[in-house]
PDB file of N, CA and C in Angstrom:
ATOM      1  N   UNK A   1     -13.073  26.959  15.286  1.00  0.00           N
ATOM      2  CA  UNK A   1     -13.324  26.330  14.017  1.00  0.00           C
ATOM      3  C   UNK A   1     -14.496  25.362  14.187  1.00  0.00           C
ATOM      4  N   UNK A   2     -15.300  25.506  13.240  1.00  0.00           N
ATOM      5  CA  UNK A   2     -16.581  24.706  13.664  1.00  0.00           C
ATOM      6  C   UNK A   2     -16.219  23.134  12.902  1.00  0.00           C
ATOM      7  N   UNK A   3     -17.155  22.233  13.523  1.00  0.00           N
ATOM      8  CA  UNK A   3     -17.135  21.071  13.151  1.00  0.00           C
ATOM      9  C   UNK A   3     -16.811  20.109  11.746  1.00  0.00           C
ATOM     10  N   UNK A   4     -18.021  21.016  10.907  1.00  0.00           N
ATOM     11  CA  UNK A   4     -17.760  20.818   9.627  1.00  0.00           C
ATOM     12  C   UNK A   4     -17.079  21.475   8.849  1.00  0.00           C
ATOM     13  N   UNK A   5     -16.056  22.181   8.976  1.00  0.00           N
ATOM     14  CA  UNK A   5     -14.672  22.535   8.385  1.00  0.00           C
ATOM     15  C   UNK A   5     -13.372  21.919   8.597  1.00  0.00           C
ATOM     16  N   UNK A   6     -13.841  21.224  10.004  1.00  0.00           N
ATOM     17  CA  UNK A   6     -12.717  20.410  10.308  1.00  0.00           C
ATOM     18  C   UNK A   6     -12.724  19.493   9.090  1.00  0.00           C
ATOM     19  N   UNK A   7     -13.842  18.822   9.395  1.00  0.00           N
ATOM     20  CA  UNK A   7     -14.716  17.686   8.789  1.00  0.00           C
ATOM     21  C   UNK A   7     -14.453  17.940   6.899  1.00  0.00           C
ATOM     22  N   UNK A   8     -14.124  18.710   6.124  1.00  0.00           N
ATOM     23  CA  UNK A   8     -13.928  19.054   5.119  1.00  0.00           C
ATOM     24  C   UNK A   8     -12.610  19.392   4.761  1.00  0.00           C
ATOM     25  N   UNK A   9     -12.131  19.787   5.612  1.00  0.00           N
ATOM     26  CA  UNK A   9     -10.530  20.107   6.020  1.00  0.00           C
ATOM     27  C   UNK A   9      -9.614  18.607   5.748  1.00  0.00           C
ATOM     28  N   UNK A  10     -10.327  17.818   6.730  1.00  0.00           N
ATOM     29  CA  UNK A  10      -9.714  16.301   7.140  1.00  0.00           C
ATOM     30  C   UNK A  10      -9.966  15.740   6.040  1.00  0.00           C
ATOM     31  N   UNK A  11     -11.281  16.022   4.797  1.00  0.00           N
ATOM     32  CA  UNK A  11     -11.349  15.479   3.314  1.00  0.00           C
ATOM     33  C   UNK A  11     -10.499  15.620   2.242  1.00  0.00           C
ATOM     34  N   UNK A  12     -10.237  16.822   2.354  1.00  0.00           N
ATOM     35  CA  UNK A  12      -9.079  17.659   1.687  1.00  0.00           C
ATOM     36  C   UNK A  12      -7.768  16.606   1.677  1.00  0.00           C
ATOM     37  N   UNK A  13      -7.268  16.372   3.033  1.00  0.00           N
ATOM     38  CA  UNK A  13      -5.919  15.976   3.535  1.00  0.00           C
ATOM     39  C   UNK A  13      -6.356  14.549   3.412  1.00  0.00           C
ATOM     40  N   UNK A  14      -7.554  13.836   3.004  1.00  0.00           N
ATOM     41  CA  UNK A  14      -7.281  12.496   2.979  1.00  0.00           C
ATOM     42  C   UNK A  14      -6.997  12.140   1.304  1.00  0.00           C
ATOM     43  N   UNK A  15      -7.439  12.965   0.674  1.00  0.00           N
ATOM     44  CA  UNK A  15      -7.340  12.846  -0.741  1.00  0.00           C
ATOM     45  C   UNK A  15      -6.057  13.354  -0.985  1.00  0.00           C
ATOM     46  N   UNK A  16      -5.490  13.878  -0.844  1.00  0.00           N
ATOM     47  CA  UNK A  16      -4.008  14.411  -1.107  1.00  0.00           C
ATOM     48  C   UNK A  16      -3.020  13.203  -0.377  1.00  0.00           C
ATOM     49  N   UNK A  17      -3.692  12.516   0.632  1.00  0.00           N
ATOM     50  CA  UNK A  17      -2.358  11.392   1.407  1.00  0.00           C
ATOM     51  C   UNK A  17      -3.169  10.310   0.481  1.00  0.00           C
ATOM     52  N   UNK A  18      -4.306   9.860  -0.075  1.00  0.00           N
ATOM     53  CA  UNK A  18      -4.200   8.769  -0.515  1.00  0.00           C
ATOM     54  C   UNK A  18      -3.586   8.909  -2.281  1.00  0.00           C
ATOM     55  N   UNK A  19      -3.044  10.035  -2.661  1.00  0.00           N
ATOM     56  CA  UNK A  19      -2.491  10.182  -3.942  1.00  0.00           C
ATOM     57  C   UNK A  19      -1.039  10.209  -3.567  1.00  0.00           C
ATOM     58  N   UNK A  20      -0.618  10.496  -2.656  1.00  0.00           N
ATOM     59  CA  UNK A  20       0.681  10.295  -2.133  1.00  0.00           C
ATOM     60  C   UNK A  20       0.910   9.260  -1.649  1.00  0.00           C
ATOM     61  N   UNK A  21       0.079   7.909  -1.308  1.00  0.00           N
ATOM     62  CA  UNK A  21       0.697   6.643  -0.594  1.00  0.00           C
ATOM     63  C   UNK A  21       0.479   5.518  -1.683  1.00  0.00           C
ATOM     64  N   UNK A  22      -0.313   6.072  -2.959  1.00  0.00           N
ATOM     65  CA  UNK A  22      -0.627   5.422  -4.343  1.00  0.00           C
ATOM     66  C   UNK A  22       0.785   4.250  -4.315  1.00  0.00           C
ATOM     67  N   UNK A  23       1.666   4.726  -4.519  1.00  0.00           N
ATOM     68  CA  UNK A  23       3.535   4.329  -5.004  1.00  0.00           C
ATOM     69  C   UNK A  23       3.867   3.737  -4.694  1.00  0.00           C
ATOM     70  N   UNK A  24       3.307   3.980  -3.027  1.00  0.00           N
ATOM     71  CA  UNK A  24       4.084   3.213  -1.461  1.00  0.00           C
ATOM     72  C   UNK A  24       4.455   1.616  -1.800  1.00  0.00           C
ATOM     73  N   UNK A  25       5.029   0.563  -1.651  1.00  0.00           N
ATOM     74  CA  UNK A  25       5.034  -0.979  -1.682  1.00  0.00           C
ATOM     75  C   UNK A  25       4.091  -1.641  -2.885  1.00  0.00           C
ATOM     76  N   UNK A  26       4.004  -0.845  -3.611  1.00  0.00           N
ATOM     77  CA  UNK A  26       4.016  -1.366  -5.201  1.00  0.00           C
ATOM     78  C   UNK A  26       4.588  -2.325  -5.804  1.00  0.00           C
ATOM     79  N   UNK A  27       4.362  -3.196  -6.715  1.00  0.00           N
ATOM     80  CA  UNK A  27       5.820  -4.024  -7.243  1.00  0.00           C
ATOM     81  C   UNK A  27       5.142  -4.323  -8.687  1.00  0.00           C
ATOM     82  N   UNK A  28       5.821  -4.143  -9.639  1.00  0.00           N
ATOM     83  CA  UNK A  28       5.885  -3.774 -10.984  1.00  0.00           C
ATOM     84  C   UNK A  28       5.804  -5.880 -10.870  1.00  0.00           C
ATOM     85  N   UNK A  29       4.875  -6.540 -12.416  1.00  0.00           N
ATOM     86  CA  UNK A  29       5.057  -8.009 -13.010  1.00  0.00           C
ATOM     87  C   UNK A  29       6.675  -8.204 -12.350  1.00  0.00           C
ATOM     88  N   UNK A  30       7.543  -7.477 -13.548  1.00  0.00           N
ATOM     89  CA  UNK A  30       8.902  -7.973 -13.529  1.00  0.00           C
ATOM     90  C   UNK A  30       9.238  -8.080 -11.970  1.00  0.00           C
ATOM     91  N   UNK A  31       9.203  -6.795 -11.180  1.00  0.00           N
ATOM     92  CA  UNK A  31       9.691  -6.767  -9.743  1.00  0.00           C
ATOM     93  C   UNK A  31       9.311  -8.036  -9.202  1.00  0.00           C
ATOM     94  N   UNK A  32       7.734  -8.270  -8.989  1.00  0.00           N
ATOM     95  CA  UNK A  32       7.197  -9.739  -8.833  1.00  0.00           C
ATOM     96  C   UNK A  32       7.747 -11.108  -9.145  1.00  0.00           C
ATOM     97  N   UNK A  33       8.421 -10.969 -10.142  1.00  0.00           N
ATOM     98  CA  UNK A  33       8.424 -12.175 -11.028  1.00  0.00           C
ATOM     99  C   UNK A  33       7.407 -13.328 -11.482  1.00  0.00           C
ATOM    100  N   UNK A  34       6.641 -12.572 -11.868  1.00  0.00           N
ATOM    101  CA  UNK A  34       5.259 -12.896 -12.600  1.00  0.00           C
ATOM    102  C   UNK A  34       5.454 -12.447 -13.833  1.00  0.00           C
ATOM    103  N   UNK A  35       4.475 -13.533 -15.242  1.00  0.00           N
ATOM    104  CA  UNK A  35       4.439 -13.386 -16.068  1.00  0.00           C
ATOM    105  C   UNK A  35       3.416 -11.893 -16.460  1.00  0.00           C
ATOM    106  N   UNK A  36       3.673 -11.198 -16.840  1.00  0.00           N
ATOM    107  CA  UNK A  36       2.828 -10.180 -17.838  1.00  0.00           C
ATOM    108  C   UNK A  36       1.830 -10.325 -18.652  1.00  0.00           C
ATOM    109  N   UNK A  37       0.304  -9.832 -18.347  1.00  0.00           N
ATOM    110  CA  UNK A  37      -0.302 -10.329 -19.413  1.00  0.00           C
ATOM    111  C   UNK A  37      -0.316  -9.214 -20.927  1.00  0.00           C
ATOM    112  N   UNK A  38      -0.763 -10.111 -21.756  1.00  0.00           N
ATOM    113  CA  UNK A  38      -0.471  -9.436 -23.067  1.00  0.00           C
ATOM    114  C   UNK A  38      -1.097  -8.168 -23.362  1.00  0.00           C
ATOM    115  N   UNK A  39      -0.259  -7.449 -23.395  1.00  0.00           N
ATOM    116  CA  UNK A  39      -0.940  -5.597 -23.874  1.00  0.00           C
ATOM    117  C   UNK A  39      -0.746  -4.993 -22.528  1.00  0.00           C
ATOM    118  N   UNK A  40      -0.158  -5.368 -21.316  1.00  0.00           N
ATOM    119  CA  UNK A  40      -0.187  -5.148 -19.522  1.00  0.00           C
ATOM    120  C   UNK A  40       0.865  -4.092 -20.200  1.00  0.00           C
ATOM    121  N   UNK A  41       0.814  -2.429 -19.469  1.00  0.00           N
ATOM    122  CA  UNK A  41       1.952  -2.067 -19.242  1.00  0.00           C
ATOM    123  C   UNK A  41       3.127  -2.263 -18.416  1.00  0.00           C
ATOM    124  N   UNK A  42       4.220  -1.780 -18.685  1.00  0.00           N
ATOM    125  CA  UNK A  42       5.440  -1.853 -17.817  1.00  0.00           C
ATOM    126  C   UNK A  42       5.306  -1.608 -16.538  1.00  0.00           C
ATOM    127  N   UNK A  43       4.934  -0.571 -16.064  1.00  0.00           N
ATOM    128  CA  UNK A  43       4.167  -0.229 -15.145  1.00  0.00           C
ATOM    129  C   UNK A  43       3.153  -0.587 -14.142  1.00  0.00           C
ATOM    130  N   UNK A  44       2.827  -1.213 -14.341  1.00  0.00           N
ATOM    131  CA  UNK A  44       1.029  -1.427 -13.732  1.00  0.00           C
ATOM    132  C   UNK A  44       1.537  -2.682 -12.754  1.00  0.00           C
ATOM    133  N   UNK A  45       1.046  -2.338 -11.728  1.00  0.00           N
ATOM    134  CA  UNK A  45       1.314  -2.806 -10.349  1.00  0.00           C
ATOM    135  C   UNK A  45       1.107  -4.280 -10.732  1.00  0.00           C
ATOM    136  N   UNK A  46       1.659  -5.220 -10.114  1.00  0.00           N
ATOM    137  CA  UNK A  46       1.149  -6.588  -9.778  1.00  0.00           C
ATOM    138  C   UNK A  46       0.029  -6.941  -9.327  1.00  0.00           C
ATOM    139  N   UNK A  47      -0.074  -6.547  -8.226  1.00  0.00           N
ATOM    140  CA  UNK A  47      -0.590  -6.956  -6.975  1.00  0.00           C
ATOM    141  C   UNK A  47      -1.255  -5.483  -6.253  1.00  0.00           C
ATOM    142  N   UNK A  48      -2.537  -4.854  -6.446  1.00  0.00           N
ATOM    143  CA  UNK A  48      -3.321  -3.594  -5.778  1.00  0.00           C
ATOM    144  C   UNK A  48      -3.633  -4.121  -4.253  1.00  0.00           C
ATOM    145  N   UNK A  49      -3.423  -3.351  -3.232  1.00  0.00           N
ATOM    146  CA  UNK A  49      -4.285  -3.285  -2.338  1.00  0.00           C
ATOM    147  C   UNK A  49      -4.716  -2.230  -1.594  1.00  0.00           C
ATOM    148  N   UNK A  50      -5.853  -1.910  -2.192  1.00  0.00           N
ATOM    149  CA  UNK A  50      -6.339  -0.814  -2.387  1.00  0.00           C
ATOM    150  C   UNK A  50      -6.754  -0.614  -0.579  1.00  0.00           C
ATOM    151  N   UNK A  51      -6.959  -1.319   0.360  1.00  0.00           N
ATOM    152  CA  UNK A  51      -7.276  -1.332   1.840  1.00  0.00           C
ATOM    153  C   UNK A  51      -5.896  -0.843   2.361  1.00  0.00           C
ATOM    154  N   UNK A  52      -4.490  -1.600   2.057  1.00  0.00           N
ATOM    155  CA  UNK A  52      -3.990  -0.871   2.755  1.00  0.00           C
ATOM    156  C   UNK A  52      -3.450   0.913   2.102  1.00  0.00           C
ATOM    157  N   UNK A  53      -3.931   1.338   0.827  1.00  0.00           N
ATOM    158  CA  UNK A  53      -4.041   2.342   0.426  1.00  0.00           C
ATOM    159  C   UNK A  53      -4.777   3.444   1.558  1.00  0.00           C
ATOM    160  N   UNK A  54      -6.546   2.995   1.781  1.00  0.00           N
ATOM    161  CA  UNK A  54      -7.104   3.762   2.087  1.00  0.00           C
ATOM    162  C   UNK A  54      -6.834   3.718   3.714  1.00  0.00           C
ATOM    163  N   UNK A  55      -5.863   2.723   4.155  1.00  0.00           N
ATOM    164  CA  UNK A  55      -5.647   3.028   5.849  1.00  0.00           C
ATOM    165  C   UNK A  55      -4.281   3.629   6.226  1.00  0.00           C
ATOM    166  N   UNK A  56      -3.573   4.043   5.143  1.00  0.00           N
ATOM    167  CA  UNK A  56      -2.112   4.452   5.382  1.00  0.00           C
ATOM    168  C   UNK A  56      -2.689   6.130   5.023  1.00  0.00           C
ATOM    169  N   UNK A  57      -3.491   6.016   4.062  1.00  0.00           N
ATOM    170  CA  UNK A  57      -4.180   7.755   3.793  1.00  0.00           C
ATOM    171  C   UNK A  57      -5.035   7.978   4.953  1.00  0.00           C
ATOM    172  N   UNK A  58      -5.423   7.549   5.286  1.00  0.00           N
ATOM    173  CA  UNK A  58      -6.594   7.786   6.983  1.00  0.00           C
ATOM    174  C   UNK A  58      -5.764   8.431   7.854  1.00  0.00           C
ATOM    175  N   UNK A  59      -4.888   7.352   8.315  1.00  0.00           N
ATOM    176  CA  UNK A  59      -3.834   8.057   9.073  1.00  0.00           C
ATOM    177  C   UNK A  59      -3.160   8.835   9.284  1.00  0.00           C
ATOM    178  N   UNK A  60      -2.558   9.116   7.629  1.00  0.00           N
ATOM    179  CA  UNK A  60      -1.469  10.407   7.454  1.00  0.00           C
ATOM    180  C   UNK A  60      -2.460  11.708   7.664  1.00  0.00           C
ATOM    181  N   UNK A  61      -3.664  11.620   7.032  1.00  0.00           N
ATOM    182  CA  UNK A  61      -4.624  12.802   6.830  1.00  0.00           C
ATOM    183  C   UNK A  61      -5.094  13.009   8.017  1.00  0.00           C
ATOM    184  N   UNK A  62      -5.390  12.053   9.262  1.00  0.00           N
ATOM    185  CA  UNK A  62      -5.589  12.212  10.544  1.00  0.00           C
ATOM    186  C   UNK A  62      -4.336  13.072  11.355  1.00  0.00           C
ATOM    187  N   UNK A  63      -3.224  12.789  11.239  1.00  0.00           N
ATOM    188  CA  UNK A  63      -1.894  13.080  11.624  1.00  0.00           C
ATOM    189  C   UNK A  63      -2.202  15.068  11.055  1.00  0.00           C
ATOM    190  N   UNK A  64      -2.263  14.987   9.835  1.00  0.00           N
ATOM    191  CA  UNK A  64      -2.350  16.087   9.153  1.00  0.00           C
ATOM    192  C   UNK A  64      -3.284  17.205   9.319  1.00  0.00           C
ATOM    193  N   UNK A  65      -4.287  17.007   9.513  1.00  0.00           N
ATOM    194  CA  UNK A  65      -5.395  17.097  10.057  1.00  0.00           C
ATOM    195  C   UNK A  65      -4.894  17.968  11.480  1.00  0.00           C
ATOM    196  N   UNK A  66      -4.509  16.939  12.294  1.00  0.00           N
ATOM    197  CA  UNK A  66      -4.513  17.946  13.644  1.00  0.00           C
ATOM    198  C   UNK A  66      -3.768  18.590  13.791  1.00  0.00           C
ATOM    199  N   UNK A  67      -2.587  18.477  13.008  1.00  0.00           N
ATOM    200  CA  UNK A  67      -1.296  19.652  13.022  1.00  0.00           C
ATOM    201  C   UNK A  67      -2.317  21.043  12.673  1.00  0.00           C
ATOM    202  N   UNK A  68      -3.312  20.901  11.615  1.00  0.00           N
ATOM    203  CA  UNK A  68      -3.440  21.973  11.420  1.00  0.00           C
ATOM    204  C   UNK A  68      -4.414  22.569  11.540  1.00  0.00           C
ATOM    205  N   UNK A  69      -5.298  22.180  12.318  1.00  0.00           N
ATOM    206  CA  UNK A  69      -6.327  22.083  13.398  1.00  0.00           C
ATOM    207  C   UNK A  69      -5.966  23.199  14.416  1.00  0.00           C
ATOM    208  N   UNK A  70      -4.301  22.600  15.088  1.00  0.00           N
ATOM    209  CA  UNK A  70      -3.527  22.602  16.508  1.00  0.00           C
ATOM    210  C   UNK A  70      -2.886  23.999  16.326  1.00  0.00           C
ATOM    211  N   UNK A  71      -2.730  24.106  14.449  1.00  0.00           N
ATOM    212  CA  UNK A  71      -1.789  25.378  14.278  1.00  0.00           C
ATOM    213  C   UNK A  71      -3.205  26.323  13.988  1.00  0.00           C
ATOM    214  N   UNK A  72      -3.827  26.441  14.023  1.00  0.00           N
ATOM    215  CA  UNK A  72      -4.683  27.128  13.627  1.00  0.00           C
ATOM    216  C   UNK A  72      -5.682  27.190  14.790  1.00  0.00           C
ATOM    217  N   UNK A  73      -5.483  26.868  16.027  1.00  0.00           N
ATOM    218  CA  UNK A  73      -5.759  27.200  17.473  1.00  0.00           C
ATOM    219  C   UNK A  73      -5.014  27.978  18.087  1.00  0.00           C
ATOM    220  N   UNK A  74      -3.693  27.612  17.974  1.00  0.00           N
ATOM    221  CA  UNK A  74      -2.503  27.867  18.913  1.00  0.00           C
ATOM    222  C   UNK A  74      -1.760  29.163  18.248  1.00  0.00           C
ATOM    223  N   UNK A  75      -2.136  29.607  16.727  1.00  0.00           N
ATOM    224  CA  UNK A  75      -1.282  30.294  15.828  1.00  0.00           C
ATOM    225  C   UNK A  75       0.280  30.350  16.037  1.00  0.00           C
ATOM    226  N   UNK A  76       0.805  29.280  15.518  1.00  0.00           N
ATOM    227  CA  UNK A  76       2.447  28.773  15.658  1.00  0.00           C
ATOM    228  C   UNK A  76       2.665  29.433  14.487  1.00  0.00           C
ATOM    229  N   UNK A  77       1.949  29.671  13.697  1.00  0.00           N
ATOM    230  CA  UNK A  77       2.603  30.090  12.170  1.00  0.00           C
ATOM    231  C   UNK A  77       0.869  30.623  11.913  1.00  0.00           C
ATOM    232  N   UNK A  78       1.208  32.296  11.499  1.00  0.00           N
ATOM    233  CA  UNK A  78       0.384  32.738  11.492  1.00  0.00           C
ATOM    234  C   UNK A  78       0.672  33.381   9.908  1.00  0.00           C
ATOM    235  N   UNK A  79      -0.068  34.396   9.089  1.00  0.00           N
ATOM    236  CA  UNK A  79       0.300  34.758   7.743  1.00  0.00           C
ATOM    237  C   UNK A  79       1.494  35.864   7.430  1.00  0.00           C
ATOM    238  N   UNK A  80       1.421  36.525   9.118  1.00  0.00           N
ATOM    239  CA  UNK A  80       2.534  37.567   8.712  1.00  0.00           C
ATOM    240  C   UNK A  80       3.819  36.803   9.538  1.00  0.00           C
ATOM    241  N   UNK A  81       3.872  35.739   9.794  1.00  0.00           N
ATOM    242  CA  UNK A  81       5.191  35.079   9.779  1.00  0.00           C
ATOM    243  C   UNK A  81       5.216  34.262   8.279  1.00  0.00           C
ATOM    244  N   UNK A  82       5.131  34.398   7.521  1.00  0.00           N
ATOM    245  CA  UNK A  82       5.265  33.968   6.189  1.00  0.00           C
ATOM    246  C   UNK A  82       5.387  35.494   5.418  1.00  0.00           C
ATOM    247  N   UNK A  83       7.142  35.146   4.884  1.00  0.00           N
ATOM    248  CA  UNK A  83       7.580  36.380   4.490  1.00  0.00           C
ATOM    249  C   UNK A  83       7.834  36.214   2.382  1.00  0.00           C
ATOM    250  N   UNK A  84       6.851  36.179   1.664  1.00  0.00           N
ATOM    251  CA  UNK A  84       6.534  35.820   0.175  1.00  0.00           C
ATOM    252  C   UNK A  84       7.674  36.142  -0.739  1.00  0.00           C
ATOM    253  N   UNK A  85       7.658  37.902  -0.163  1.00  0.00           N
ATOM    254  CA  UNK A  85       8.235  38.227  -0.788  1.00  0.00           C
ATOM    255  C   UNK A  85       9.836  39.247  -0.555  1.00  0.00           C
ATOM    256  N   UNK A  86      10.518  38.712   0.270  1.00  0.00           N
ATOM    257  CA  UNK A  86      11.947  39.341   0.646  1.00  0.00           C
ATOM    258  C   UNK A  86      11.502  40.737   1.113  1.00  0.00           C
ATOM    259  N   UNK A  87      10.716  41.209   1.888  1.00  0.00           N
ATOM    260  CA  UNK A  87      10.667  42.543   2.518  1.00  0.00           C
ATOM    261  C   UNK A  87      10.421  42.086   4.007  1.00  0.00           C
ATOM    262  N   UNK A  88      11.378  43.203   4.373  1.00  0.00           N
ATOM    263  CA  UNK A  88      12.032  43.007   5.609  1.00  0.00           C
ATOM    264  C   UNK A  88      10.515  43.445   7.155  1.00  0.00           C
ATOM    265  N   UNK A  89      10.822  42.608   7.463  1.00  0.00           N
ATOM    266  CA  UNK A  89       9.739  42.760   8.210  1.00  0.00           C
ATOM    267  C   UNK A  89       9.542  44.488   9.106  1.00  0.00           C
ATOM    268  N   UNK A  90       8.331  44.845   9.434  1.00  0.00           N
ATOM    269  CA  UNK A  90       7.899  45.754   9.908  1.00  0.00           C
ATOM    270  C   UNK A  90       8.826  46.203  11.641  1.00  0.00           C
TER     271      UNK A  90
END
């Protein structure tokens, strides 16, 4: 696998872990116990920190990244071990 597929690969998986760690240690005004400002949804975080966002997604996508890097060297799981559709193997 050449360099820059890794390299595009590892982009892929950082954008998908930093939409998945979005949620992570969040805390809603009320959760806070902070006042709300006027027109603020219910919702909307207190307190953003968007740094430890982009270093908890680094990581996971790094983690992620070499699994499938490692599986795609080593072929641990290749396409005809993925059985789609209930027919019995060859």
């Amino acid at each position: 696998m050449q360099l820059t597929s890794i390299i595009a690969i590892y982009g892929l998986f950082w954008v998908l872990s930093a939409f998945l760690m979005l949620p992570f240690g969040v805390q809603t005004a009320d959760e806070a116990g902070i006042e709300k400002v006027p027109g603020q949804a219910d919702s909307a975080p207190a307190h953003f920190n968007g740094l430890k966002v982009v270093v908890r997604a680094t990581i996971l996508a790094a983690v992620l990244c070499a699994l499938f890097v490692a599986n795609y060297t080593e072929e641990w799981v290749t396409i005809d071990d993925i059985n789609l559709f209930g027919q019995p193997p060859e």
